[in-house]
PDB file of N, CA and C in Angstrom:
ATOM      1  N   UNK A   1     -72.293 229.308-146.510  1.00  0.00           N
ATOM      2  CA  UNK A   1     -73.351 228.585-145.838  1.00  0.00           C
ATOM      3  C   UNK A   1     -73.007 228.423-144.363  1.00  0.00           C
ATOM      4  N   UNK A   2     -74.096 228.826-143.746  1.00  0.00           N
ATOM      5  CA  UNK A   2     -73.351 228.561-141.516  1.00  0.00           C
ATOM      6  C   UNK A   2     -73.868 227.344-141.335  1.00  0.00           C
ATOM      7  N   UNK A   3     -72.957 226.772-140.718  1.00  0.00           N
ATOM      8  CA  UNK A   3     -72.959 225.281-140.171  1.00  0.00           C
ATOM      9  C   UNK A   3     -74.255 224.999-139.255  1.00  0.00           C
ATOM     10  N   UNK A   4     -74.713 224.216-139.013  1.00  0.00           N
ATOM     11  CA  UNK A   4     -75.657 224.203-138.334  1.00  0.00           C
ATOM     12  C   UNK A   4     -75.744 224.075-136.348  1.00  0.00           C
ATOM     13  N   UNK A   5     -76.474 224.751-135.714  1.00  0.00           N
ATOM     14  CA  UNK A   5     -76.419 225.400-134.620  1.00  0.00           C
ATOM     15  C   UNK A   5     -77.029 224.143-133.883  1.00  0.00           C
ATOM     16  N   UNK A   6     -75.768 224.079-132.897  1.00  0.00           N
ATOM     17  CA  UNK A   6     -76.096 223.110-132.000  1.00  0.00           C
ATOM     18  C   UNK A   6     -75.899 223.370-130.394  1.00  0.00           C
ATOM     19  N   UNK A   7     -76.529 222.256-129.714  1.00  0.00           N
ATOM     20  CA  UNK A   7     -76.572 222.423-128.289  1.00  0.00           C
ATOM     21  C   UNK A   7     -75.640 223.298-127.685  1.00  0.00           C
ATOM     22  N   UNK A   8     -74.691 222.969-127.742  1.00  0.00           N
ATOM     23  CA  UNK A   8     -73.187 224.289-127.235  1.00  0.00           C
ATOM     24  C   UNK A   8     -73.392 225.427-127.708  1.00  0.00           C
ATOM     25  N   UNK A   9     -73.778 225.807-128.674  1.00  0.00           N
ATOM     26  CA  UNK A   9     -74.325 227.101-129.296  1.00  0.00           C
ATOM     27  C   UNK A   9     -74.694 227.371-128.358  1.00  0.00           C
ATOM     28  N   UNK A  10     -76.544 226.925-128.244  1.00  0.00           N
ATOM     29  CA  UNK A  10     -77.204 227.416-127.131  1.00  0.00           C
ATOM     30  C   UNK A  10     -77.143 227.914-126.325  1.00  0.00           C
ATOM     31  N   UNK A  11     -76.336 226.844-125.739  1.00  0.00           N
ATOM     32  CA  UNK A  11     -75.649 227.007-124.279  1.00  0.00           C
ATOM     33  C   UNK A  11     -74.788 228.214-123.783  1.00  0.00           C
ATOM     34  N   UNK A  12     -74.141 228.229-125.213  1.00  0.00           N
ATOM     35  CA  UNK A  12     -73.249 229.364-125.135  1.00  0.00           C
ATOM     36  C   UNK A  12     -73.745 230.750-124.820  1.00  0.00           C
ATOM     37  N   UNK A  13     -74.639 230.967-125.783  1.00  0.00           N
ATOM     38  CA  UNK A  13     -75.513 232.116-125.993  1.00  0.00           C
ATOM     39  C   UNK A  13     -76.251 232.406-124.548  1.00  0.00           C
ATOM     40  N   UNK A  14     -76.892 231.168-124.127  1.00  0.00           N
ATOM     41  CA  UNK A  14     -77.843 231.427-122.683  1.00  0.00           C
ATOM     42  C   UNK A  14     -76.692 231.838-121.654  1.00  0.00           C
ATOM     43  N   UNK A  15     -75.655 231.381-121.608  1.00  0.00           N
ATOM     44  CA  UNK A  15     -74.452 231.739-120.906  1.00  0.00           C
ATOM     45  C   UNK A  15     -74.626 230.100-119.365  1.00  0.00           C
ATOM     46  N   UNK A  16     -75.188 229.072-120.034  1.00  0.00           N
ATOM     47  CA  UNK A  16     -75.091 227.617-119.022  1.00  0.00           C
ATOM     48  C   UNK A  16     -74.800 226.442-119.855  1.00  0.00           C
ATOM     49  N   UNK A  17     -74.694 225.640-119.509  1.00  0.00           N
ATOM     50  CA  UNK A  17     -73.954 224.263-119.893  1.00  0.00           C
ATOM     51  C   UNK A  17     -74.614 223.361-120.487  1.00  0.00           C
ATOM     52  N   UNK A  18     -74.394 222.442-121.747  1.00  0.00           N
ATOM     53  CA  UNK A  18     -75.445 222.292-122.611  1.00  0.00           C
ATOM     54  C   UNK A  18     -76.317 221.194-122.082  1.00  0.00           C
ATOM     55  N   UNK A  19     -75.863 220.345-121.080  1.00  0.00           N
ATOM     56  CA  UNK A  19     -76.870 219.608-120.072  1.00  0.00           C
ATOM     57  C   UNK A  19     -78.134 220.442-119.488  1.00  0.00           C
ATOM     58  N   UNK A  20     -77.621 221.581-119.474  1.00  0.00           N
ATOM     59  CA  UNK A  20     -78.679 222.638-118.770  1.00  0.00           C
ATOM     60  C   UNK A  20     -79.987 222.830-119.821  1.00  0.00           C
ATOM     61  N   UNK A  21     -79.252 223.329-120.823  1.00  0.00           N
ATOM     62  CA  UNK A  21     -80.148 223.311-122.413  1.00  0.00           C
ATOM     63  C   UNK A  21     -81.138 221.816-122.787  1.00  0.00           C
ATOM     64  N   UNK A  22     -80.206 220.737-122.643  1.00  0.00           N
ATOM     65  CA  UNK A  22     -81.108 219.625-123.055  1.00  0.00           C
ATOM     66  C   UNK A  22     -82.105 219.544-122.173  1.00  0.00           C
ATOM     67  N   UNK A  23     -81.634 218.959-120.573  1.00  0.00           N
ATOM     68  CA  UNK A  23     -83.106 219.306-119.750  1.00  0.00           C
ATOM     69  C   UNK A  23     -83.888 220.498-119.984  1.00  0.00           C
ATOM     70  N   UNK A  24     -83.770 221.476-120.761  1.00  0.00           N
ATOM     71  CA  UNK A  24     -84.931 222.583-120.621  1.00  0.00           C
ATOM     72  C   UNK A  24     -85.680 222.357-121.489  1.00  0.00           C
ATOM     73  N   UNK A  25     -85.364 222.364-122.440  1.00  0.00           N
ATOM     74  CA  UNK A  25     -85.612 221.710-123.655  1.00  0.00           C
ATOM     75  C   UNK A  25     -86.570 220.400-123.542  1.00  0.00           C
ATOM     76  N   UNK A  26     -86.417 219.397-122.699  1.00  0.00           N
ATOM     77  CA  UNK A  26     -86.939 218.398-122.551  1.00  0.00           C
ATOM     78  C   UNK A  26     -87.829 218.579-121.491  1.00  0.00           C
ATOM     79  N   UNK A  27     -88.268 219.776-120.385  1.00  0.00           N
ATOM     80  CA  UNK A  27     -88.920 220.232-119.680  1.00  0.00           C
ATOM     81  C   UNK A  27     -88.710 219.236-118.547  1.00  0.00           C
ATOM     82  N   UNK A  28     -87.261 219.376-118.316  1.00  0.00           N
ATOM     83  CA  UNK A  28     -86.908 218.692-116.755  1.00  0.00           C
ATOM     84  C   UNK A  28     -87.364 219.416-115.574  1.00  0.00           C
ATOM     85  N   UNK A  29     -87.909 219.294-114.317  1.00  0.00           N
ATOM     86  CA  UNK A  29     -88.372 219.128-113.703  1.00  0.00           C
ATOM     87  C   UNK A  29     -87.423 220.240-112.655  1.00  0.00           C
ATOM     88  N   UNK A  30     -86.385 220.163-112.419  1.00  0.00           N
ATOM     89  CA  UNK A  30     -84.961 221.153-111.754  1.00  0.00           C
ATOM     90  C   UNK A  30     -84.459 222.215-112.803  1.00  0.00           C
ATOM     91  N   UNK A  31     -84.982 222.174-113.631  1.00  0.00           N
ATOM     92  CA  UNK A  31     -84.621 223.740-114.444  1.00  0.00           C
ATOM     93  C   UNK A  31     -85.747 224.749-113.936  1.00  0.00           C
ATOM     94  N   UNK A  32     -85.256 225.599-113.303  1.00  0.00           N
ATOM     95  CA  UNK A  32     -86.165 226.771-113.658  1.00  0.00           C
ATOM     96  C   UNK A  32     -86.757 227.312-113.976  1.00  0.00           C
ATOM     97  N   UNK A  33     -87.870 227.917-114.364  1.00  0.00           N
ATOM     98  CA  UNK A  33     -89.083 228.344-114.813  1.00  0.00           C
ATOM     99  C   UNK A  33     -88.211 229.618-116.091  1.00  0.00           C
ATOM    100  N   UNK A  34     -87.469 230.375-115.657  1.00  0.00           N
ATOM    101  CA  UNK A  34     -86.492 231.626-116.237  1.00  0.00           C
ATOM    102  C   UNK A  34     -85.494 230.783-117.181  1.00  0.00           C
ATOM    103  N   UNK A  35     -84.546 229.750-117.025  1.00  0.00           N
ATOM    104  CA  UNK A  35     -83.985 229.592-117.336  1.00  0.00           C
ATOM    105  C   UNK A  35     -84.884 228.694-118.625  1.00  0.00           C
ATOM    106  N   UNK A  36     -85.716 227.940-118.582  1.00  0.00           N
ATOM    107  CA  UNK A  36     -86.654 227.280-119.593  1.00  0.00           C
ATOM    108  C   UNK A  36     -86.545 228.241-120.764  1.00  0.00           C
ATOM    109  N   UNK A  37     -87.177 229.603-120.512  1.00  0.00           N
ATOM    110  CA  UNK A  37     -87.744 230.546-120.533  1.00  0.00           C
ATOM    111  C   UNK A  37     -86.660 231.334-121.559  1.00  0.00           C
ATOM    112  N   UNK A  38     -85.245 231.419-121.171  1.00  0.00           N
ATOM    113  CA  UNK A  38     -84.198 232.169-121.741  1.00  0.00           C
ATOM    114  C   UNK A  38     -83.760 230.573-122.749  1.00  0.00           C
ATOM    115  N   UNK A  39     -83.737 229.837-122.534  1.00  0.00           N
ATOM    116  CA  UNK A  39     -83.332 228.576-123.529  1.00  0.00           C
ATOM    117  C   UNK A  39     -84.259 228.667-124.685  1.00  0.00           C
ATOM    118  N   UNK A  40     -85.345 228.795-124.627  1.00  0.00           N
ATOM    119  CA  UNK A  40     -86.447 228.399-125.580  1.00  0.00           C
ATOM    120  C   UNK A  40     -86.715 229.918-126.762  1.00  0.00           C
ATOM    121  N   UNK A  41     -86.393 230.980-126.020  1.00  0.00           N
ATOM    122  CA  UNK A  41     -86.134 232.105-126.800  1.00  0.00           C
ATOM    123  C   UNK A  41     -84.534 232.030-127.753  1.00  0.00           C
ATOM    124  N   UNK A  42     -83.632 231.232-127.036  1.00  0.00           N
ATOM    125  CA  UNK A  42     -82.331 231.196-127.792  1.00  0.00           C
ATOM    126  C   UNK A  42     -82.508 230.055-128.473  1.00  0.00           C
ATOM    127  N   UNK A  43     -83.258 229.351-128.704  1.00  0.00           N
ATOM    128  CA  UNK A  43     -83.262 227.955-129.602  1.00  0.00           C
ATOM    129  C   UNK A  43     -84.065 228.802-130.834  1.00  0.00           C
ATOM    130  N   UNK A  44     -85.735 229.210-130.758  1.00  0.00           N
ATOM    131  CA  UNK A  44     -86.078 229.762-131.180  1.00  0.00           C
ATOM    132  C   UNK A  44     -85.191 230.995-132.155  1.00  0.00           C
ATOM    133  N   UNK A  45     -84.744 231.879-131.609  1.00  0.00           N
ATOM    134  CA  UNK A  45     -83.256 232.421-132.157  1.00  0.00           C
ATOM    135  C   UNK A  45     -82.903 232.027-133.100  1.00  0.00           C
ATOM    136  N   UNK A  46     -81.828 231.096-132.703  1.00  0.00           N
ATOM    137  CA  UNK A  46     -80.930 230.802-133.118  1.00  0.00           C
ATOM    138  C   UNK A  46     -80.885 229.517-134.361  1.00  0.00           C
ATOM    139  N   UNK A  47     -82.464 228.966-134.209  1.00  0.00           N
ATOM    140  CA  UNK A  47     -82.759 228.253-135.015  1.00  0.00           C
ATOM    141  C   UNK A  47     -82.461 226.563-134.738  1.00  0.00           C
ATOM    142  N   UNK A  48     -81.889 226.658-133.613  1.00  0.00           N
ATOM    143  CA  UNK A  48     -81.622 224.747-133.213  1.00  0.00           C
ATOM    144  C   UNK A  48     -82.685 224.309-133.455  1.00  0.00           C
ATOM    145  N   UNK A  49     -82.159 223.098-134.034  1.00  0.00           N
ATOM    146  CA  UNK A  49     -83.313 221.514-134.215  1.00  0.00           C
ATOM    147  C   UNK A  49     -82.168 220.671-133.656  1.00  0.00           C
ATOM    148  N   UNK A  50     -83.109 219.802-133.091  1.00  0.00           N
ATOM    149  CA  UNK A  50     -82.373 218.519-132.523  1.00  0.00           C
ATOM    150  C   UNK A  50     -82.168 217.756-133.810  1.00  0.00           C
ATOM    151  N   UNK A  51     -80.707 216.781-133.848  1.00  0.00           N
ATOM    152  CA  UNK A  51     -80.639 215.944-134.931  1.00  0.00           C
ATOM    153  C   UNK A  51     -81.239 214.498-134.768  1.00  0.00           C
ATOM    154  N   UNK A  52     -82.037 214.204-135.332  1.00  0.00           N
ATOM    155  CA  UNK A  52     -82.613 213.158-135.533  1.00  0.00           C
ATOM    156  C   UNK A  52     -81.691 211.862-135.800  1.00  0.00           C
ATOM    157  N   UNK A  53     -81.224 211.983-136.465  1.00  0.00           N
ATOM    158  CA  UNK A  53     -80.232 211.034-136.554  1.00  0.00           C
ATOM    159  C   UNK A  53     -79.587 210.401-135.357  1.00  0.00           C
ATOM    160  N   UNK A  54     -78.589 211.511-135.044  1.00  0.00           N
ATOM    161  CA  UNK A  54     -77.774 211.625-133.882  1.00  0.00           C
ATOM    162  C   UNK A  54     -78.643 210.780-132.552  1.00  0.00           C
ATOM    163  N   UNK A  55     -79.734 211.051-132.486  1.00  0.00           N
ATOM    164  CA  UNK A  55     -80.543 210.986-131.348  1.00  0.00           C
ATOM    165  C   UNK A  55     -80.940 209.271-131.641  1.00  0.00           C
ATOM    166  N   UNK A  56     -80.957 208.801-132.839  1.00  0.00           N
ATOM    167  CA  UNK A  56     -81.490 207.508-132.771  1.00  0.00           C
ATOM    168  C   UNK A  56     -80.717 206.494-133.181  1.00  0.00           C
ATOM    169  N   UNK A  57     -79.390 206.777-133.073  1.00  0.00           N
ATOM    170  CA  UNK A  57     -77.810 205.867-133.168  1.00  0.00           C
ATOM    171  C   UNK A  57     -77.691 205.910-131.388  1.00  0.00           C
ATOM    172  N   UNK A  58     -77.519 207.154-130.778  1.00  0.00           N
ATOM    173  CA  UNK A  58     -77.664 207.343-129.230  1.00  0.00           C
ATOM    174  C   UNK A  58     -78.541 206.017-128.181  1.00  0.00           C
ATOM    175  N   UNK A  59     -79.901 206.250-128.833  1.00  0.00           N
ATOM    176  CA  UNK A  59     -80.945 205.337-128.410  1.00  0.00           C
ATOM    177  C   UNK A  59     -80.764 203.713-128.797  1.00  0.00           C
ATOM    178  N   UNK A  60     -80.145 203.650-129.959  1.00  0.00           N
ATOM    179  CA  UNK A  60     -79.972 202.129-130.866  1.00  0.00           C
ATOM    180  C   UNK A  60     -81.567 201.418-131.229  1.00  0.00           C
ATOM    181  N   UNK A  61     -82.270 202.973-132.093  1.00  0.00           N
ATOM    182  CA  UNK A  61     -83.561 202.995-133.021  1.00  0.00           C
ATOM    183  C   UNK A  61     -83.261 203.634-133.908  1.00  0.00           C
ATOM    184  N   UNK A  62     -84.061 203.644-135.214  1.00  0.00           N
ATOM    185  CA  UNK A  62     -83.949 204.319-136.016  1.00  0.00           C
ATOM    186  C   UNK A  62     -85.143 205.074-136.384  1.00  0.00           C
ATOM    187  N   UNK A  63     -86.558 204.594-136.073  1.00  0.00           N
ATOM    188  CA  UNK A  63     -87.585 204.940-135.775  1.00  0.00           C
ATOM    189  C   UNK A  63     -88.065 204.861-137.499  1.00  0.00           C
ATOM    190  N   UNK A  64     -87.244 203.833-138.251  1.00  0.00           N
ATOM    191  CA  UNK A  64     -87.773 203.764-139.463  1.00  0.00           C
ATOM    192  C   UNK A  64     -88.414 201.926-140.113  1.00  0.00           C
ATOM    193  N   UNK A  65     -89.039 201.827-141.071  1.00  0.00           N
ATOM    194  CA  UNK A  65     -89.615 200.577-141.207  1.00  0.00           C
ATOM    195  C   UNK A  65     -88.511 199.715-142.773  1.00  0.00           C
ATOM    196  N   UNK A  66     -88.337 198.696-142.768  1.00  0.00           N
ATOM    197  CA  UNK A  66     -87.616 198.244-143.419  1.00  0.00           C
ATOM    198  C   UNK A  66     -88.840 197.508-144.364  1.00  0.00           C
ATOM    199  N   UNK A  67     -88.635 197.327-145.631  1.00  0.00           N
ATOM    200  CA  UNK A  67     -89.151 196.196-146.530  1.00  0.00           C
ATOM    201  C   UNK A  67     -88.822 195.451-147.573  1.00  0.00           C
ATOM    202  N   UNK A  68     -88.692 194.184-147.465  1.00  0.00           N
ATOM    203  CA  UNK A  68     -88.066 193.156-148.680  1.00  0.00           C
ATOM    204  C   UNK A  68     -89.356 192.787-149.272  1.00  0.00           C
ATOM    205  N   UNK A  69     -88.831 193.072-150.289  1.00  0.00           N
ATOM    206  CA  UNK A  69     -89.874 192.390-151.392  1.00  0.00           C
ATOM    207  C   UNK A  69     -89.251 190.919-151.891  1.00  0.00           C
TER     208      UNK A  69
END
């Protein structure tokens, strides 16, 4: 089973730094039109998903609803 493909992957593959990847990804404003462009074909690729999880321990949400009965 292959481990699952993350930001450094990416990064790796596009041949830039995975800060570079997240802003493209997130359609920052100082990335490049090309470089967007070569990120989004190697995510696509390579199959990255952002982890959900990861992302909402980061934030301190969970983006889920709790209920006591």
């Amino acid at each position: 089973m292959r481990s699952k493909v993350t930001i450094k992957d990416v990064a790796r593959y596009v041949g830039v730094v995975p800060s570079t990847v997240s802003r493209a990804i997130n359609d920052h404003p100082e990335v490049g039109p090309e470089t967007k462009a070569r990120v989004r074909e190697a995510v696509e690729l390579l199959g990255y998903r952002p982890d959900r999880l990861a992302r909402s321990i980061r934030q301190g949400r969970t983006q889920s609803v709790s209920v006591m009965v």
